[in-house]
PDB file of N, CA and C in Angstrom:
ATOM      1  N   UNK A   1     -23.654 -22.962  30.466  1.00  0.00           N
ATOM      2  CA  UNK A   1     -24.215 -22.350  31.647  1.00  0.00           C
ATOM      3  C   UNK A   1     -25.114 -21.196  31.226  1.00  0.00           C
ATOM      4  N   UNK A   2     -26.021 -21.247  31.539  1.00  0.00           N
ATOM      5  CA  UNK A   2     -27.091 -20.074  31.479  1.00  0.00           C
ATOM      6  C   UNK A   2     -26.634 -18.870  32.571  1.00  0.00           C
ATOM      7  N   UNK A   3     -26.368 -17.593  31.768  1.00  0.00           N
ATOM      8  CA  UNK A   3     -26.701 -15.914  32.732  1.00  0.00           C
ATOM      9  C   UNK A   3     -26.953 -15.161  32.136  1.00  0.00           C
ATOM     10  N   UNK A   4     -28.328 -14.836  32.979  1.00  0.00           N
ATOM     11  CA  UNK A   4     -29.165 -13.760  32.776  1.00  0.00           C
ATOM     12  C   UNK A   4     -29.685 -13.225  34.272  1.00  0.00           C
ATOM     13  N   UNK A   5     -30.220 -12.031  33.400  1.00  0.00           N
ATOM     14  CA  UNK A   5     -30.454 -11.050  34.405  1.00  0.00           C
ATOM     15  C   UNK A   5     -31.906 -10.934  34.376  1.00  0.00           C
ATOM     16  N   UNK A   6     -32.553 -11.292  36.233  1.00  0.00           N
ATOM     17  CA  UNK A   6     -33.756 -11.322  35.731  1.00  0.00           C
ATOM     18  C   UNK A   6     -34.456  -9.892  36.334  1.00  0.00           C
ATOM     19  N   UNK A   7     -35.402  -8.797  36.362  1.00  0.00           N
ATOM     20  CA  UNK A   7     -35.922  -7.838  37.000  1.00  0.00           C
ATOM     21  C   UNK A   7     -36.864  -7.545  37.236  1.00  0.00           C
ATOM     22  N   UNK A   8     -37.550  -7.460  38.249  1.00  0.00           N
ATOM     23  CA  UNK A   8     -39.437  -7.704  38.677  1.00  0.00           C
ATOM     24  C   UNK A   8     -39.645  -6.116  39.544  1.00  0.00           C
ATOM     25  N   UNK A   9     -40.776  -5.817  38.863  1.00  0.00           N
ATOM     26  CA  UNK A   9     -40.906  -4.351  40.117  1.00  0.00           C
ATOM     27  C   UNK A   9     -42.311  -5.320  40.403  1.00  0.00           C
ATOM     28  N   UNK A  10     -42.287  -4.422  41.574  1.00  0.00           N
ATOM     29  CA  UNK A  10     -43.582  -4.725  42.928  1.00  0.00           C
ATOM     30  C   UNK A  10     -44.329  -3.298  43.329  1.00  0.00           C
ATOM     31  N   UNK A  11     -45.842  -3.276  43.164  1.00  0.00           N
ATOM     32  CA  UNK A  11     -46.248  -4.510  42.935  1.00  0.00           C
ATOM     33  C   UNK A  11     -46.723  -4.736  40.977  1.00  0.00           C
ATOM     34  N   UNK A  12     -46.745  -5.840  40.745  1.00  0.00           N
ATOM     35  CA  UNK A  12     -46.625  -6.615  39.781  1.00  0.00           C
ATOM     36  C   UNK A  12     -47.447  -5.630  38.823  1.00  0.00           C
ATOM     37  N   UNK A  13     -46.707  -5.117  37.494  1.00  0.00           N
ATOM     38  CA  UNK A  13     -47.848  -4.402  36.121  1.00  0.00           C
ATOM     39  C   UNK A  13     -47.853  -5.332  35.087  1.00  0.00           C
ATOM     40  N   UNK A  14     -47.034  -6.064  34.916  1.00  0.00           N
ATOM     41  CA  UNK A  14     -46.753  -5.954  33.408  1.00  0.00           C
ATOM     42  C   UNK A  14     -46.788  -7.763  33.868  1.00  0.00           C
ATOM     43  N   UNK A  15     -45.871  -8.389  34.777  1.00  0.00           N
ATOM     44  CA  UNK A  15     -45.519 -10.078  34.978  1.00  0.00           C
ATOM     45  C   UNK A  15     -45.390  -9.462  36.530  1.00  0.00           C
ATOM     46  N   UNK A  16     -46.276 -10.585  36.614  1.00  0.00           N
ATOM     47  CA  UNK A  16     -46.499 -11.284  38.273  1.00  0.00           C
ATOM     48  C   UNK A  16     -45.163 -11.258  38.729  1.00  0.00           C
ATOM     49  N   UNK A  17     -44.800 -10.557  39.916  1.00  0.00           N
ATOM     50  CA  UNK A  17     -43.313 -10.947  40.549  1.00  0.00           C
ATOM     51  C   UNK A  17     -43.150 -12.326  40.713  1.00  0.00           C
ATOM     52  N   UNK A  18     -44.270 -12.927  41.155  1.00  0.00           N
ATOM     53  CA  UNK A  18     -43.751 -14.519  41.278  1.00  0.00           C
ATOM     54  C   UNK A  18     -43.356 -15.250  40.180  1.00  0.00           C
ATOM     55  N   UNK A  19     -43.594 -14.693  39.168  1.00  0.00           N
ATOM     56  CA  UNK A  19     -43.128 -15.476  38.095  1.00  0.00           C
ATOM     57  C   UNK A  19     -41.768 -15.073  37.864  1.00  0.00           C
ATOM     58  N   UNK A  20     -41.411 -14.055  37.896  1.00  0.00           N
ATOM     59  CA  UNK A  20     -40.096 -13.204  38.165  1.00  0.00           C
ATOM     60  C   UNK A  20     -39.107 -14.173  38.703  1.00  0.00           C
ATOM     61  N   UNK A  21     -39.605 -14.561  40.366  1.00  0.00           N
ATOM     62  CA  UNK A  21     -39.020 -15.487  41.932  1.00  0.00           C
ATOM     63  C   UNK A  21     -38.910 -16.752  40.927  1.00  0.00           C
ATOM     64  N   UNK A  22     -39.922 -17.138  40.384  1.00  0.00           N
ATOM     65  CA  UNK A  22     -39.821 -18.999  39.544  1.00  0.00           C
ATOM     66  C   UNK A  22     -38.547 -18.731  38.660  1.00  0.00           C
ATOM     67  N   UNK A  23     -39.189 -18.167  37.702  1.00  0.00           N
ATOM     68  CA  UNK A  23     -37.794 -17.988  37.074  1.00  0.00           C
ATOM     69  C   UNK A  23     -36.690 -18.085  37.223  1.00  0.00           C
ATOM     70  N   UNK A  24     -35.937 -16.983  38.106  1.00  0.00           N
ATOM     71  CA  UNK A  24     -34.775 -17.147  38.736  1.00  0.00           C
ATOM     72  C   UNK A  24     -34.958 -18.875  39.832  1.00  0.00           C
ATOM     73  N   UNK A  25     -35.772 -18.950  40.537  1.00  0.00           N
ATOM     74  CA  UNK A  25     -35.567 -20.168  41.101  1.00  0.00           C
ATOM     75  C   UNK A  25     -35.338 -21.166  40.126  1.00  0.00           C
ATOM     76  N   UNK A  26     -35.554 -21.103  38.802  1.00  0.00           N
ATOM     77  CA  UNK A  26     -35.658 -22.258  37.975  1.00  0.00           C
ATOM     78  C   UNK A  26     -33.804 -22.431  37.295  1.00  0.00           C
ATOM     79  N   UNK A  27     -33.880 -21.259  37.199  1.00  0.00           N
ATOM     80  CA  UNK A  27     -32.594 -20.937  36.273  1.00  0.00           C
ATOM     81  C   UNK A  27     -31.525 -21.586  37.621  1.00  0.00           C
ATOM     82  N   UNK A  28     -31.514 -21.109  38.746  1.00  0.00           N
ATOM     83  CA  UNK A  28     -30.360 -21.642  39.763  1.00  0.00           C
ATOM     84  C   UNK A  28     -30.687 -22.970  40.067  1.00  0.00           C
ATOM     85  N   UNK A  29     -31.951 -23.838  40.005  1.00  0.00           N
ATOM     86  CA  UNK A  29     -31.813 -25.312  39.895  1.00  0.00           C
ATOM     87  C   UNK A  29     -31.318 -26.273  39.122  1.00  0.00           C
ATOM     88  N   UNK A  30     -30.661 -25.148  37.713  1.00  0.00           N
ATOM     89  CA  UNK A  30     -29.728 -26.210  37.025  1.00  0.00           C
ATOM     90  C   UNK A  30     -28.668 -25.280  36.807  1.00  0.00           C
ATOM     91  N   UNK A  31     -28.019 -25.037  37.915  1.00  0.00           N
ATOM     92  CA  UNK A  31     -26.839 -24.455  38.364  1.00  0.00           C
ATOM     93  C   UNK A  31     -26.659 -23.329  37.116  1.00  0.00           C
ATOM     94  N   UNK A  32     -27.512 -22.589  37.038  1.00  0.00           N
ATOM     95  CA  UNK A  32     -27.265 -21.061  35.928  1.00  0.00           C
ATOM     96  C   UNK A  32     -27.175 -20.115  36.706  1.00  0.00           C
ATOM     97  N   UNK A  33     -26.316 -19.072  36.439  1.00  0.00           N
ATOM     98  CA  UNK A  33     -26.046 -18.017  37.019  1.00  0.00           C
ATOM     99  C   UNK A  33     -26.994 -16.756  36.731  1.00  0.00           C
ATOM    100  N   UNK A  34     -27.671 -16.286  37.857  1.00  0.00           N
ATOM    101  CA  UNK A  34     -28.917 -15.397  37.994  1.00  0.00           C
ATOM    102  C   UNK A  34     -28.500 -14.448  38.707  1.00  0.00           C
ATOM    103  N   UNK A  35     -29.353 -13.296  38.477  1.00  0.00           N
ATOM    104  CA  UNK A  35     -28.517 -12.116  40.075  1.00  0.00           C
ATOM    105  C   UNK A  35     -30.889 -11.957  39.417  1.00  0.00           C
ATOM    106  N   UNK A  36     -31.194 -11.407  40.744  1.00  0.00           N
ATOM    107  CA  UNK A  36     -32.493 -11.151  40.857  1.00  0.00           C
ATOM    108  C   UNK A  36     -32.472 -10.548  42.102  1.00  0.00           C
ATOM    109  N   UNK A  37     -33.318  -9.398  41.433  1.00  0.00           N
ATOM    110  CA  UNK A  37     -33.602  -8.198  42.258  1.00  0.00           C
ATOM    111  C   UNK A  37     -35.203  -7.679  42.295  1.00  0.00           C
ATOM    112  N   UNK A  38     -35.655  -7.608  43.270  1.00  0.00           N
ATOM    113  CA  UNK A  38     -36.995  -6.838  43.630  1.00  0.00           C
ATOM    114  C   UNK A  38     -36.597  -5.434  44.232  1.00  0.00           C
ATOM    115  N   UNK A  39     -37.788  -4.210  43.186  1.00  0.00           N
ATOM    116  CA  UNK A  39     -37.966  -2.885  43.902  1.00  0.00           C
ATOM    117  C   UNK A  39     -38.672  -2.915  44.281  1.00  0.00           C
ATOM    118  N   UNK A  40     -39.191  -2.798  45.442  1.00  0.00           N
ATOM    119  CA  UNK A  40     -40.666  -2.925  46.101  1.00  0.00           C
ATOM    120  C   UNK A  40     -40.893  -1.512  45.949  1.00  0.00           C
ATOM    121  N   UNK A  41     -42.246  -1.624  45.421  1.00  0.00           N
ATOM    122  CA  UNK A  41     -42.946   0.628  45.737  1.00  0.00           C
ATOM    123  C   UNK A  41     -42.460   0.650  44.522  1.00  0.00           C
ATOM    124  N   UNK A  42     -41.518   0.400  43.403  1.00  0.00           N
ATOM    125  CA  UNK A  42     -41.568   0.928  42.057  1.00  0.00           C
ATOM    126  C   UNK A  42     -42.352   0.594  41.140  1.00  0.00           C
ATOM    127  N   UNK A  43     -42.478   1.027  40.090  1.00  0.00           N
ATOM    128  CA  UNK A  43     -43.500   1.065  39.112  1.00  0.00           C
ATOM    129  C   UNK A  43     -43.082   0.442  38.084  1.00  0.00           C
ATOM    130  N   UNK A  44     -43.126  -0.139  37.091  1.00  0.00           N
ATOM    131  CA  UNK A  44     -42.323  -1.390  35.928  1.00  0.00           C
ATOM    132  C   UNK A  44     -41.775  -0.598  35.122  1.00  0.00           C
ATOM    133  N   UNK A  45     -41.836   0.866  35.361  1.00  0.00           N
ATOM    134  CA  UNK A  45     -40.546   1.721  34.170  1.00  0.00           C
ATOM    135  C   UNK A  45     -39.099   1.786  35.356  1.00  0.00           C
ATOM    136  N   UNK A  46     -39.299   1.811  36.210  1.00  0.00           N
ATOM    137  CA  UNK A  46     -38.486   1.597  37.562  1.00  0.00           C
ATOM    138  C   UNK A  46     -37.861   2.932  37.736  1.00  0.00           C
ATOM    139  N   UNK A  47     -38.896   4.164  37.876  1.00  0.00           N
ATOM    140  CA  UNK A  47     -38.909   5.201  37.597  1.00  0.00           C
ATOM    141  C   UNK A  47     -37.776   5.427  38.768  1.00  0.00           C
ATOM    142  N   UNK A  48     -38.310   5.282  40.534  1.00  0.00           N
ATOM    143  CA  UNK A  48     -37.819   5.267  41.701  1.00  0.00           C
ATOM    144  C   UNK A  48     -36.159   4.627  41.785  1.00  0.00           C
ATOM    145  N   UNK A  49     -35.811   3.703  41.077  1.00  0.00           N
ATOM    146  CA  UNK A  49     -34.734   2.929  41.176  1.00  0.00           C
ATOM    147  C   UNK A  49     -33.867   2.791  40.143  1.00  0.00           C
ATOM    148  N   UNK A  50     -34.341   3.767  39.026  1.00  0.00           N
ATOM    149  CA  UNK A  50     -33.374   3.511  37.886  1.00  0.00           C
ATOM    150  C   UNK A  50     -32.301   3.451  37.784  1.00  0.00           C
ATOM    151  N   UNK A  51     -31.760   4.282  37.775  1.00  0.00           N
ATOM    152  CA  UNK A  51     -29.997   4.167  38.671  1.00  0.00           C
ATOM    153  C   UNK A  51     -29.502   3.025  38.867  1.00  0.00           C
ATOM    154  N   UNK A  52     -30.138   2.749  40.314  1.00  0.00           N
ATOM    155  CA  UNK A  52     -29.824   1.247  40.761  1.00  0.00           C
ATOM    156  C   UNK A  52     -29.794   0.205  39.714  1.00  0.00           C
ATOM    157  N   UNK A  53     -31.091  -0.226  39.044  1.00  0.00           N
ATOM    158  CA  UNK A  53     -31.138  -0.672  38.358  1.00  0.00           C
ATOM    159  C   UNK A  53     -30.178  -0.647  36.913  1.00  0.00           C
ATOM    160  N   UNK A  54     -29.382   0.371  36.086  1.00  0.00           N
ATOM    161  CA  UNK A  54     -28.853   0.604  35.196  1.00  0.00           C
ATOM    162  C   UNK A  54     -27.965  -0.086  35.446  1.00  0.00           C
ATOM    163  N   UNK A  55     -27.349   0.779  36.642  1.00  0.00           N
ATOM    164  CA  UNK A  55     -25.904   0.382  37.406  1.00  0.00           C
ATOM    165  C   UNK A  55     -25.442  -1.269  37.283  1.00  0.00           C
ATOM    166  N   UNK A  56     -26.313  -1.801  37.724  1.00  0.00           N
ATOM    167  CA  UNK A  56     -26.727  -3.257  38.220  1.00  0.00           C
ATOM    168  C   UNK A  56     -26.677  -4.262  36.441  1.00  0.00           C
ATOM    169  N   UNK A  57     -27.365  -3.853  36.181  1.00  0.00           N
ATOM    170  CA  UNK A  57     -27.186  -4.058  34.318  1.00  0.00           C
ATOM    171  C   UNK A  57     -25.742  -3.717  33.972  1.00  0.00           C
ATOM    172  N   UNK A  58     -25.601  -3.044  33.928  1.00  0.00           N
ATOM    173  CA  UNK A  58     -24.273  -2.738  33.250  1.00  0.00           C
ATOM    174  C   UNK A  58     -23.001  -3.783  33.444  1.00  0.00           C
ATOM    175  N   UNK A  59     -23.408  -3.568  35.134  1.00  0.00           N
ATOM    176  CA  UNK A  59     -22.220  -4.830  36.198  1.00  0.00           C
ATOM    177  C   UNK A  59     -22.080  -5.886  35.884  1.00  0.00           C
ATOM    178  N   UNK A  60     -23.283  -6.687  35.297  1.00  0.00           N
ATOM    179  CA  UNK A  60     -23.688  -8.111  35.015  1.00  0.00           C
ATOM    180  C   UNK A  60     -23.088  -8.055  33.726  1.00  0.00           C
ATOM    181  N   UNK A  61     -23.530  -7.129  32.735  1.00  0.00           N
ATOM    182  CA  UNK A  61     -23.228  -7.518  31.238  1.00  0.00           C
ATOM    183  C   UNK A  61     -21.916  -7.172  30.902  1.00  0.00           C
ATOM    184  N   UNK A  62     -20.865  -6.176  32.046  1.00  0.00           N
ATOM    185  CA  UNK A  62     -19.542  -6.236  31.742  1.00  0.00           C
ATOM    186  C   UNK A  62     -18.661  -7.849  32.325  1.00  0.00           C
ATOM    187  N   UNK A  63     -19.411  -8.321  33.269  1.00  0.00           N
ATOM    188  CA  UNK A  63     -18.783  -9.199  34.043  1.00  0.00           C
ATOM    189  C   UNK A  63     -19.207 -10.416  33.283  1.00  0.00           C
ATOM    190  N   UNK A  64     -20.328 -10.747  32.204  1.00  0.00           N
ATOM    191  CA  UNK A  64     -20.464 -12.383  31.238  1.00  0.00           C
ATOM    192  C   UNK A  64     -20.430 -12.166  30.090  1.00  0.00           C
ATOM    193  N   UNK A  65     -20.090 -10.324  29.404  1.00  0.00           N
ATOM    194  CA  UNK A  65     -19.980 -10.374  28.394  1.00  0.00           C
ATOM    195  C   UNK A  65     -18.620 -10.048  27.368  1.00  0.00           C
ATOM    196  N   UNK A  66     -17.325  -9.743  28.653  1.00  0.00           N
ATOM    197  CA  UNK A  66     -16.534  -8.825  28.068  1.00  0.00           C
ATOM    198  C   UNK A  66     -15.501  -9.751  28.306  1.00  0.00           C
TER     199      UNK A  66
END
């Protein structure tokens, strides 16, 4: 089973959010476990949402890696 964590800020610097959306859409069409999140208004260091974002990391990699 594939999990990963995928993370897109909006609007798009670095990778197109939609490629971000495919991605994760791709990964859950052969039943892989994804968590995907959009910050809308943040900037791709995820200056506005870091926190959130850390937090959110951490959750995932204690919960498929430990």
């Amino acid at each position: 089973m594939v999990r990963t964590t995928v993370v897109g800020s909006c609007p798009p610097y670095e990778v197109p959010v939609e490629w971000s959306r495919t991605l994760a859409e791709q990964i859950r069409s052969v039943d892989g476990a994804v968590e995907y999140f959009e910050y809308p208004g943040d900037n791709h260091n995820l200056s506005v949402n870091l926190a959130t974002a850390l937090a959110r990391s951490v959750a995932f990699f204690d919960e498929h890696l430990k």
